[in-house]
Protein backbone atom coordinates (compact mmCIF):
# COMPACT_ATOMS: atom_id res chain seq x y z
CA UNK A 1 0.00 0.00 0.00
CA UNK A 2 2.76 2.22 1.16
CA UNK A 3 4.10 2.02 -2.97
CA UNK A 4 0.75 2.65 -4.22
CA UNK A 5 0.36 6.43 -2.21
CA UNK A 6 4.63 7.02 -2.92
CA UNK A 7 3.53 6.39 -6.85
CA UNK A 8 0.55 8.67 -6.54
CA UNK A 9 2.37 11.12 -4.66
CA UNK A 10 4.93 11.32 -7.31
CA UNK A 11 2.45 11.47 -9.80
CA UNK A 12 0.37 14.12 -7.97
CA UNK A 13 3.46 16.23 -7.78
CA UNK A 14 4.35 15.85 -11.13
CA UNK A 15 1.04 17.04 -12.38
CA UNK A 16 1.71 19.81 -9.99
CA UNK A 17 5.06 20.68 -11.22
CA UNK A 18 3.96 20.02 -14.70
CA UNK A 19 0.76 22.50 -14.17
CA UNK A 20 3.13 25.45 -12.88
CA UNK A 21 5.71 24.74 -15.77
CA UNK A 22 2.64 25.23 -18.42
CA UNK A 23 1.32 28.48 -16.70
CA UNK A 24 4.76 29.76 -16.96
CA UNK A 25 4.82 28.88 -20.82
CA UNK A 26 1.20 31.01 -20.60
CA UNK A 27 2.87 33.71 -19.12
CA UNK A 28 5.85 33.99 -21.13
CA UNK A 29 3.64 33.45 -24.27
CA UNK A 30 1.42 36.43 -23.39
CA UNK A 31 4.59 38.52 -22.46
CA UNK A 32 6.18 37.77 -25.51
CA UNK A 33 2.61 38.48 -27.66
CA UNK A 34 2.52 41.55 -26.03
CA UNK A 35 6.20 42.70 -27.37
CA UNK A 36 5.26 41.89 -30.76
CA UNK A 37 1.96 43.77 -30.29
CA UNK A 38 4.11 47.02 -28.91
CA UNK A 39 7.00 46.04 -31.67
CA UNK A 40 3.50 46.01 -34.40
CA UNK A 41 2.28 49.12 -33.06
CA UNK A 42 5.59 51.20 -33.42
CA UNK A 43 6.33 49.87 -36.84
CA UNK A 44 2.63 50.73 -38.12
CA UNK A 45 3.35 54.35 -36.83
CA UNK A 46 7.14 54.52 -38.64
CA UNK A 47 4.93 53.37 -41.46
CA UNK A 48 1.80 55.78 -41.03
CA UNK A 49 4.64 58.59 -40.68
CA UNK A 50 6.50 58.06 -43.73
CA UNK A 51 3.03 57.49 -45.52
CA UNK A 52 2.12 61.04 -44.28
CA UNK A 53 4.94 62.86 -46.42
CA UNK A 54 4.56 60.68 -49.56
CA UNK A 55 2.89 62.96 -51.84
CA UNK A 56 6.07 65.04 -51.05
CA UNK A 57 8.49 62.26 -51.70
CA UNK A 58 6.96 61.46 -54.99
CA UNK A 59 7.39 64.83 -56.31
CA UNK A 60 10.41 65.07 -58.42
CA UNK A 61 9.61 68.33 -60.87
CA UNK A 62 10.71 71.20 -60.07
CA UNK A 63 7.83 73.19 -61.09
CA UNK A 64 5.44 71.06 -59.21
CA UNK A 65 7.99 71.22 -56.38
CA UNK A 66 7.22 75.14 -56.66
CA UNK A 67 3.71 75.08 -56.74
CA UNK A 68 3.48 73.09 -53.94
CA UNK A 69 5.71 75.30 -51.69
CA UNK A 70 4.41 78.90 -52.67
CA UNK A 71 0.62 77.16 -52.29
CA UNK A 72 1.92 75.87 -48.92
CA UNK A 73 3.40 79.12 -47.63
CA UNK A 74 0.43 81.33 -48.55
CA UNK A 75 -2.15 79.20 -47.58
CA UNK A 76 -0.41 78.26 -44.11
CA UNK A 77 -3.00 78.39 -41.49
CA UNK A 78 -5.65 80.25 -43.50
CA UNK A 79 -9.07 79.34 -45.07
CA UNK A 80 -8.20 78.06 -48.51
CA UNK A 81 -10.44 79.71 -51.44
CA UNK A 82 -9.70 79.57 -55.27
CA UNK A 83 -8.31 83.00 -55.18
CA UNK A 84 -4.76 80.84 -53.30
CA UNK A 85 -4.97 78.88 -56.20
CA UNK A 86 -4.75 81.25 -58.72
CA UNK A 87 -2.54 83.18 -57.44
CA UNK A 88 -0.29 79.97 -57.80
CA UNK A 89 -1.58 79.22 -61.11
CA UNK A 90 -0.53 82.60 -62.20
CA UNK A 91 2.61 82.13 -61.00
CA UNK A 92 3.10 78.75 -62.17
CA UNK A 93 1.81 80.27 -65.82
CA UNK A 94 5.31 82.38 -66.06
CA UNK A 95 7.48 79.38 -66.17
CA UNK A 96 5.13 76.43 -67.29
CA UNK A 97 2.64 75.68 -70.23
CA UNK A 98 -1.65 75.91 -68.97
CA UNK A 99 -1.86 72.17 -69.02
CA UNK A 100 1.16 71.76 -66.38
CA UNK A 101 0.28 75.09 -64.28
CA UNK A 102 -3.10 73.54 -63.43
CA UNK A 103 -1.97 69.87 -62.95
CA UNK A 104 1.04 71.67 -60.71
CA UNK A 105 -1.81 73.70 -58.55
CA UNK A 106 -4.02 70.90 -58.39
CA UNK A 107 -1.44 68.73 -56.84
CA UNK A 108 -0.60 71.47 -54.75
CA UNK A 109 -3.52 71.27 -53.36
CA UNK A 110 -4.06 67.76 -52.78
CA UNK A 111 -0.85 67.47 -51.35
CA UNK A 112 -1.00 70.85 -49.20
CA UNK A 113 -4.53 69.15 -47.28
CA UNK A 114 -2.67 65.57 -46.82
CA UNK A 115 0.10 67.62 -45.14
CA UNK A 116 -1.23 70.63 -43.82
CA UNK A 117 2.13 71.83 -42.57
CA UNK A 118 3.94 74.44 -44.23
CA UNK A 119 7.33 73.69 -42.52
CA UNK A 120 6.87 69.96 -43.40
CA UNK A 121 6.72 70.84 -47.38
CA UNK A 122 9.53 73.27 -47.21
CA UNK A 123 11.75 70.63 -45.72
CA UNK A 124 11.00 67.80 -47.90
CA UNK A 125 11.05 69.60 -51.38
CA UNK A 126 13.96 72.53 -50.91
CA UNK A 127 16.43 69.92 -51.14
CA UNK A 128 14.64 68.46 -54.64
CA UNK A 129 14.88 72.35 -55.28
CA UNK A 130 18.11 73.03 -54.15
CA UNK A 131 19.68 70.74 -56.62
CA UNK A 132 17.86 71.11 -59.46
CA UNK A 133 17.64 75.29 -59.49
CA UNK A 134 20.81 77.40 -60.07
CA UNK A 135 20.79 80.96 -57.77
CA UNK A 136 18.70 83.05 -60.19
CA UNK A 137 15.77 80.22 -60.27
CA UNK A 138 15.99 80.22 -55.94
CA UNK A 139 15.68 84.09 -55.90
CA UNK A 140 13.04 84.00 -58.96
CA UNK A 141 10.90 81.25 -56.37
CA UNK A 142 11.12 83.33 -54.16
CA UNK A 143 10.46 86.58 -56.34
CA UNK A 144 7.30 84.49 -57.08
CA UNK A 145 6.20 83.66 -53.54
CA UNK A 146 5.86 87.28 -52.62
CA UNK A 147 4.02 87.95 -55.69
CA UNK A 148 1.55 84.95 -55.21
CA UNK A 149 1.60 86.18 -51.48
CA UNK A 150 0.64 89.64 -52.87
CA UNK A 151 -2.37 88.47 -54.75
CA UNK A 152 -3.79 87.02 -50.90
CA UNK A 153 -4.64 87.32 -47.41
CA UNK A 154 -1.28 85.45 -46.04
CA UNK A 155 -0.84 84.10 -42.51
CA UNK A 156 1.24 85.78 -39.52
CA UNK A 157 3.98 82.84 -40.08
CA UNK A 158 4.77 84.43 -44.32
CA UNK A 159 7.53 85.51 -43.25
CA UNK A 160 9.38 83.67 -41.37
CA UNK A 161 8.57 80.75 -43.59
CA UNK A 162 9.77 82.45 -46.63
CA UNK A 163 13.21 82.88 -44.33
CA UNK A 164 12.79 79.20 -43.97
CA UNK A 165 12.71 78.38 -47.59
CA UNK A 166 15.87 80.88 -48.76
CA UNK A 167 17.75 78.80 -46.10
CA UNK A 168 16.83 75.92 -46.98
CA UNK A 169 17.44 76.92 -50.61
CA UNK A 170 21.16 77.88 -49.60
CA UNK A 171 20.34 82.02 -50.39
CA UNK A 172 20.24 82.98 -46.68
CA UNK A 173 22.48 82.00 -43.85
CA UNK A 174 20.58 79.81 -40.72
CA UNK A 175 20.92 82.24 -37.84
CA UNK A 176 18.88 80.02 -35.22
């Protein structure tokens, strides 16, 4: 008898041991599904974030590079109406043919509400610009964002986003 209760009491203590050992794996599984979950959750948001600037990324024209900066800096924080998009258009008209000055403001456009950040298209097109203008096209962009600025009601932040843009362009020292 006294062999009979030793071999249950080994086997009741392995089925303890055994039990504990499995809620461990349990725990370390759910652990370990959380991590990926966080890991998931961060990599969806490097994603979303990169996502957020592509319709600046795609651009690779400098015309449509200009049209989308002089759109954003003159419509920066202001109720967009057609008259910002003319004023662009017009613009756009002294260096481009009609069929590519409205394509450029229309994508302008589109890309200005997916970004809504004036300082966010400066940075990721002046160095598309930068390359691709020589010194007389940087000051004529900029010649053309005070006229286009002219034409409209512009926000508080004009100017020093226009400061913003000739540094970025290489025409003005960064001071900050």
């Amino acid at each position: 008898m006294h062999i009979v209760l030793a071999v249950i009491g080994i086997l009741g203590a392995g089925l303890i041991w055994w039990y504990r050992i499995r809620m461990l794996g349990d725990a370390a599984s759910e652990v370990a599904d959380g991590v990926g979950r966080a890991r998931g959750y961060f990599r969806r948001q490097k994603i979303r974030r990169q996502t957020e600037h592509s319709p600046l990324t795609a651009i690779n024209d400098p015309v449509l590079a200009a049209a989308t900066v002089i759109y954003a800096i003159i419509t920066e924080d202001m109720p967009h109406s057609d008259s910002y998009a003319e004023a662009v258009r017009a613009e756009i008209l002294e260096i481009s043919d009609a069929a590519k000055a409205e394509e450029s403001v229309i994508y302008a456009k589109w890309a200005n509400d997916q970004i809504g950040d004036a300082v966010i298209v400066i940075n990721k097109t002046s160095p598309l610009l930068r390359q691709q203008l020589n010194d007389v096209e940087k000051q004529d962009l900029i010649a053309m964002v005070a006229k286009a600025a002219a034409a409209v009601q512009t926000s508080p932040h004009y100017g020093q986003r226009v400061r913003k843009l000739k540094q970025k362009l290489g025409l003005e020292i960064d001071r900050s």
